[in-house]
N, C-alpha and C. Protein backbone atom coordinates (compact mmCIF):
# COMPACT_ATOMS: atom_id res chain seq x y z
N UNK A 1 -59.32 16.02 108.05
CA UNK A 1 -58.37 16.68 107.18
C UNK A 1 -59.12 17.75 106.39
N UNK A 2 -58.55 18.88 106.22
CA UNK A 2 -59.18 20.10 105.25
C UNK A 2 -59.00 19.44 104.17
N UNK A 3 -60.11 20.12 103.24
CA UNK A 3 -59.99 20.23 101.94
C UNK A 3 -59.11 20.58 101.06
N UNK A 4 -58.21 21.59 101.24
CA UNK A 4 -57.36 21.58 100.47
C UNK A 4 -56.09 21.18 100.92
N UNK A 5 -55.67 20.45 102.15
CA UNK A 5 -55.19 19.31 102.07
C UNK A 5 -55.15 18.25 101.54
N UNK A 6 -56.26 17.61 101.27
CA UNK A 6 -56.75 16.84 100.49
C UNK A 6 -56.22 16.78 98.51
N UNK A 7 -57.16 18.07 98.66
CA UNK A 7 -56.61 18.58 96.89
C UNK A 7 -54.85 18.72 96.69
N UNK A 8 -54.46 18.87 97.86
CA UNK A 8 -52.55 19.16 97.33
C UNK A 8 -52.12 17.62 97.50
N UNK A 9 -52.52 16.91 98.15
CA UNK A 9 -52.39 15.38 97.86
C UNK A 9 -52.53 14.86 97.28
N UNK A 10 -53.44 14.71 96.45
CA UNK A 10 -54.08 13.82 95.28
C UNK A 10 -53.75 14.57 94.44
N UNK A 11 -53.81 15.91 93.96
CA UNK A 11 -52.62 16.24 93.09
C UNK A 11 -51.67 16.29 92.91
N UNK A 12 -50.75 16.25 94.06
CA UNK A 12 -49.44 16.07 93.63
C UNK A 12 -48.99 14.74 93.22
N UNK A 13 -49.85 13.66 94.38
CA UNK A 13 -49.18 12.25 93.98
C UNK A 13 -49.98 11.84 92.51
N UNK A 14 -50.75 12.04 92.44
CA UNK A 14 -51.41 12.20 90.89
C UNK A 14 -50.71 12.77 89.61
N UNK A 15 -50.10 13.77 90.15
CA UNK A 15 -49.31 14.19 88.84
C UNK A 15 -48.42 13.58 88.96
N UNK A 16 -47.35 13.36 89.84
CA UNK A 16 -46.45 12.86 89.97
C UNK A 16 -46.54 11.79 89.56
N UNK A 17 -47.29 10.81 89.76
CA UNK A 17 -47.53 9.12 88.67
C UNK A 17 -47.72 9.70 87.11
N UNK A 18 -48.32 10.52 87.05
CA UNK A 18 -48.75 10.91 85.31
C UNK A 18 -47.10 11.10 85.06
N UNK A 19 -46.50 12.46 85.20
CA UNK A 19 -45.22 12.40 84.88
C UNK A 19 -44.04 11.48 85.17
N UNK A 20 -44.56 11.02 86.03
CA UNK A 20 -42.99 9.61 86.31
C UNK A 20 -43.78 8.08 84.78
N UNK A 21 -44.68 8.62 84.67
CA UNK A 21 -45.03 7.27 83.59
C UNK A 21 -44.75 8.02 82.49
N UNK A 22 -44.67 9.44 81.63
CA UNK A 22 -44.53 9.63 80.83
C UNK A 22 -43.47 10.18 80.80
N UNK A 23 -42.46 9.62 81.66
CA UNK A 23 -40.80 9.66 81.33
C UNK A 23 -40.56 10.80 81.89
N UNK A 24 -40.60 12.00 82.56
CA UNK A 24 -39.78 12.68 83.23
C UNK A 24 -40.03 12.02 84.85
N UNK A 25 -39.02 11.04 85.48
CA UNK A 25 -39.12 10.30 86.53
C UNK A 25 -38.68 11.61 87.44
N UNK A 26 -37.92 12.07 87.39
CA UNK A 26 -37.15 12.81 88.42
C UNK A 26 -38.44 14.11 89.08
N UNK A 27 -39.15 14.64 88.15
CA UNK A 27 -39.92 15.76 88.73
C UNK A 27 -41.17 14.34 89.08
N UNK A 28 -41.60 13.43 88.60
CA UNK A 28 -42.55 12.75 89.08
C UNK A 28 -42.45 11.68 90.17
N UNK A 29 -41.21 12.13 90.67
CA UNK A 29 -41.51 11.54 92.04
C UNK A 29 -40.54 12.16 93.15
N UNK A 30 -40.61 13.75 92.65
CA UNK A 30 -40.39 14.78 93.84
C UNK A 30 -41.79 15.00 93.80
N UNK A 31 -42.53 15.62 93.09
CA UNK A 31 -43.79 15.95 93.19
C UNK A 31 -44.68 14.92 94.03
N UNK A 32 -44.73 13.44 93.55
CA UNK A 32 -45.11 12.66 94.50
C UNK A 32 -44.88 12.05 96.15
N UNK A 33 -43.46 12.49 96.02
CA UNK A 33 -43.13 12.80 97.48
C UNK A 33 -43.13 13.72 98.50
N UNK A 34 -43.40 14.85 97.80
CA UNK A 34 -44.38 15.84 98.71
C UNK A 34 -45.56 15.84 99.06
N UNK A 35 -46.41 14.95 97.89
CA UNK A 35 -47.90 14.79 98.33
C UNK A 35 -47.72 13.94 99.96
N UNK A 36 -47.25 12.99 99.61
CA UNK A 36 -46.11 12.01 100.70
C UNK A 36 -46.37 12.51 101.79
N UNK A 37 -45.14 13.64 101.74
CA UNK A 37 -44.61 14.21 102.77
C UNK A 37 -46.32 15.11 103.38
N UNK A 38 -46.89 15.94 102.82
CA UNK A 38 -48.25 16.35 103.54
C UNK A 38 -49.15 15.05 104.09
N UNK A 39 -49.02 14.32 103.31
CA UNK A 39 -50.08 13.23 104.32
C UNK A 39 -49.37 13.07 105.58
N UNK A 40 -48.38 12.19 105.27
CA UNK A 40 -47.45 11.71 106.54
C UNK A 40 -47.57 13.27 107.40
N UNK A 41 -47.40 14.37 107.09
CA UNK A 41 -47.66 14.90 108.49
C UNK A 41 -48.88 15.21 108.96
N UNK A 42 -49.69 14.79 107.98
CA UNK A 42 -51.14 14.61 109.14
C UNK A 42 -51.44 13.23 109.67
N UNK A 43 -50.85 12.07 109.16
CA UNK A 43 -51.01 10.69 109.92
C UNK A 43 -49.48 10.68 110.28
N UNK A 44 -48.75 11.08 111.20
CA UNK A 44 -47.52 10.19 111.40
C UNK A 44 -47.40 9.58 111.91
N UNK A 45 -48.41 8.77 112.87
CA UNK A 45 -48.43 7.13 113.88
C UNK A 45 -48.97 6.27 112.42
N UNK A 46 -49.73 6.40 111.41
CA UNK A 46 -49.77 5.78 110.33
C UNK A 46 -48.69 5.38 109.53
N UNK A 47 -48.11 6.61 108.98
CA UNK A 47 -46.34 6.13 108.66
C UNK A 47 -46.08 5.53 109.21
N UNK A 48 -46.07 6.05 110.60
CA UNK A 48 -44.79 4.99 111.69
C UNK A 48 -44.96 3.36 111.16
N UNK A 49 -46.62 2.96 111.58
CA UNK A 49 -46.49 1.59 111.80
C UNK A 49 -46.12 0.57 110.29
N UNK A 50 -46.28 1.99 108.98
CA UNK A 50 -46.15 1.03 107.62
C UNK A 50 -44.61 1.31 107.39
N UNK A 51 -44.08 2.12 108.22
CA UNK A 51 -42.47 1.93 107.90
C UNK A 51 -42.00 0.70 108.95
N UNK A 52 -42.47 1.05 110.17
CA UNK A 52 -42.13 -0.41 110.94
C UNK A 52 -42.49 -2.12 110.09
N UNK A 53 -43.61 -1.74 109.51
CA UNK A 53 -44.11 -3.66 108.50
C UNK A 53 -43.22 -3.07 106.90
N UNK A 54 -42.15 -2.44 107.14
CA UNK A 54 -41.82 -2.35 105.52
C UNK A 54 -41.39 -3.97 105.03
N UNK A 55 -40.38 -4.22 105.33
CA UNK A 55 -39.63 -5.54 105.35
C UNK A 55 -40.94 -6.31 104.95
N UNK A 56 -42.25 -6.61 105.98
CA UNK A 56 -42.79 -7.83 105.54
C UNK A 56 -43.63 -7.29 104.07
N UNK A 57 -43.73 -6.06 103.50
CA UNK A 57 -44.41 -5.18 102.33
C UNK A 57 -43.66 -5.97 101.52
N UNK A 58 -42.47 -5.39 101.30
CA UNK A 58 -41.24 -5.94 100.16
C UNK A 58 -41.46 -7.87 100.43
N UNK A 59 -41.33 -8.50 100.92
CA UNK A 59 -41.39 -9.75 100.89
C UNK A 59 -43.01 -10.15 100.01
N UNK A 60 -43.75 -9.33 100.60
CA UNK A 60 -45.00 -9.94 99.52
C UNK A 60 -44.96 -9.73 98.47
N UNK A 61 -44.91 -8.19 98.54
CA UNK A 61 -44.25 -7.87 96.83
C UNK A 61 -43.83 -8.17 96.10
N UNK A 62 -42.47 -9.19 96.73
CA UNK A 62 -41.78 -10.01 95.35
C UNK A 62 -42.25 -10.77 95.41
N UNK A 63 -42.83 -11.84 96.35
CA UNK A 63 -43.65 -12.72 96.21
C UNK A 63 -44.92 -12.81 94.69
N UNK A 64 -45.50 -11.21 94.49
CA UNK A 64 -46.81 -11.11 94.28
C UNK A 64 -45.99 -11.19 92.44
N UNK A 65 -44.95 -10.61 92.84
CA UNK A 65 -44.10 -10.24 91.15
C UNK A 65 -43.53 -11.21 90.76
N UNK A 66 -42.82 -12.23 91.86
CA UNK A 66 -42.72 -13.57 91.09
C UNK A 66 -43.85 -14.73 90.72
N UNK A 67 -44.84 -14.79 91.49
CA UNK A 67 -45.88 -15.34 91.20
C UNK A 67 -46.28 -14.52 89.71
N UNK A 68 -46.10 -13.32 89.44
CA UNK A 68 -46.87 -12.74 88.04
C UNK A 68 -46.04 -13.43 87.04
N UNK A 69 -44.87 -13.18 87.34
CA UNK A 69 -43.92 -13.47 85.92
C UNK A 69 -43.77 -15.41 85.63
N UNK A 70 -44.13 -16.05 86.47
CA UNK A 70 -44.51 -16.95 86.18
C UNK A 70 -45.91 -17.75 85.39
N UNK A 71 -46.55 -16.55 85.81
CA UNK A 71 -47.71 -16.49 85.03
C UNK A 71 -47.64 -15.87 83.34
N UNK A 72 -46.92 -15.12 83.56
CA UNK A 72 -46.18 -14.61 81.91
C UNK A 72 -45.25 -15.46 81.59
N UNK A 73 -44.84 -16.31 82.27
CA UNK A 73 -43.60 -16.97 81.30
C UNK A 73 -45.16 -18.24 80.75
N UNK A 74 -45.63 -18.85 81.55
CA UNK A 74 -46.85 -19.46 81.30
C UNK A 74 -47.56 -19.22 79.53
N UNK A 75 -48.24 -18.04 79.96
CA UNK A 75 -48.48 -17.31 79.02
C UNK A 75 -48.05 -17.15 77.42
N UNK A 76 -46.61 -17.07 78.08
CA UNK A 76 -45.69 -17.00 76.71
C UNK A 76 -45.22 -18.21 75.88
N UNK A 77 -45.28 -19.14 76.51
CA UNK A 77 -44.84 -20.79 76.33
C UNK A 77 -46.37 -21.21 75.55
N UNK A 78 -47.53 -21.22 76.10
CA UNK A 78 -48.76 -21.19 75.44
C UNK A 78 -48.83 -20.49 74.02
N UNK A 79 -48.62 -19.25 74.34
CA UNK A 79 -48.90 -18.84 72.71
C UNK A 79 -47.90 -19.10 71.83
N UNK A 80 -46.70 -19.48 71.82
CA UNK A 80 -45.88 -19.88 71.53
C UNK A 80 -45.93 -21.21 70.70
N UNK A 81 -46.56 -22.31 71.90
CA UNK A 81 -47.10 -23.47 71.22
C UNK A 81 -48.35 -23.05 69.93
N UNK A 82 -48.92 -22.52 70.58
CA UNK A 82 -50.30 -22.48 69.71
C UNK A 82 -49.83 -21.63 68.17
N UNK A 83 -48.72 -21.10 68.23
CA UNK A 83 -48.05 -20.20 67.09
C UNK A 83 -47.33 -21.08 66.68
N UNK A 84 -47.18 -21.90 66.64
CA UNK A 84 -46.01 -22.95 66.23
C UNK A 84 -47.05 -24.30 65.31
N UNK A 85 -48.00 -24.18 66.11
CA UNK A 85 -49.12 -25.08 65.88
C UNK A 85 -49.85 -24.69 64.50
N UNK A 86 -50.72 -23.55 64.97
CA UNK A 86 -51.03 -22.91 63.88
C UNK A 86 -50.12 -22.78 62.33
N UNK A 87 -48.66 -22.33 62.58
CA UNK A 87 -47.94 -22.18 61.17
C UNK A 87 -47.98 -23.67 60.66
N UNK A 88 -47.50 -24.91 61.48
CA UNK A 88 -47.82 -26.18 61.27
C UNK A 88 -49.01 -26.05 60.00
N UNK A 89 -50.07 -26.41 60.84
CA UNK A 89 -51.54 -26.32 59.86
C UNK A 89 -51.52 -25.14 58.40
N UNK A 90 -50.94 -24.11 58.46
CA UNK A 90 -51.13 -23.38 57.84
C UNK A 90 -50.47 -24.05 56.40
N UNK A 91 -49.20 -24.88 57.02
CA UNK A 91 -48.12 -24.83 55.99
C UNK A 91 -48.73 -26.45 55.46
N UNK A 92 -48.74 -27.27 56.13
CA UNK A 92 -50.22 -28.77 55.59
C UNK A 92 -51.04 -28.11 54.90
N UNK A 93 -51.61 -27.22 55.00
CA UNK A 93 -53.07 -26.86 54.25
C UNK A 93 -52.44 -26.56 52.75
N UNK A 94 -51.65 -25.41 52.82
CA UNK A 94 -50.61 -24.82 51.09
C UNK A 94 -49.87 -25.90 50.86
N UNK A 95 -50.29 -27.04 51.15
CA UNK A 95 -49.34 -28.50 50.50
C UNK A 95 -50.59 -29.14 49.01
């Protein structure tokens, strides 16, 4: 791949994450879908085969996001106790 192939890729999908995270979504992920669109036409048997495994992508994915948020609900139940605990002691001690 040329070089400045390269550079219009990683900049665009680069900016395009910067601006889709700092709230203008709509230009940050046209911009990122053109970077997209230049790769994919220099790999398009690459596309092909990650649009053919999309289905099993999305299945891990939620997999990977429900496994997280279980780990945050975790998380949240813990400090929760330990905040509950703590005011406990706090409020024994000013007795």
């Amino acid at each position: 791949m040329q070089n400045w192939k390269k550079a219009v890729i990683c900049g665009s999908v680069g900016a395009g994450a910067i601006l889709f995270f700092t709230g203008r979504r709509s230009v940050g992920t046209a911009l990122a879908a053109g970077g997209l669109a230049v790769l994919a036409s220099e790999y398009p048997e690459r596309f092909e085969a990650i649009w053919d495994n999309a289905p099993e992508y999305l299945s891990r994915g939620t997999q990977i996001f429900a496994t997280l948020q279980k780990i945050g609900e975790r998380f949240a139940e813990a400090a929760e106790e330990r905040g509950a605990a703590a005011w406990d002691e706090i409020r024994e001690y000013s007795r």
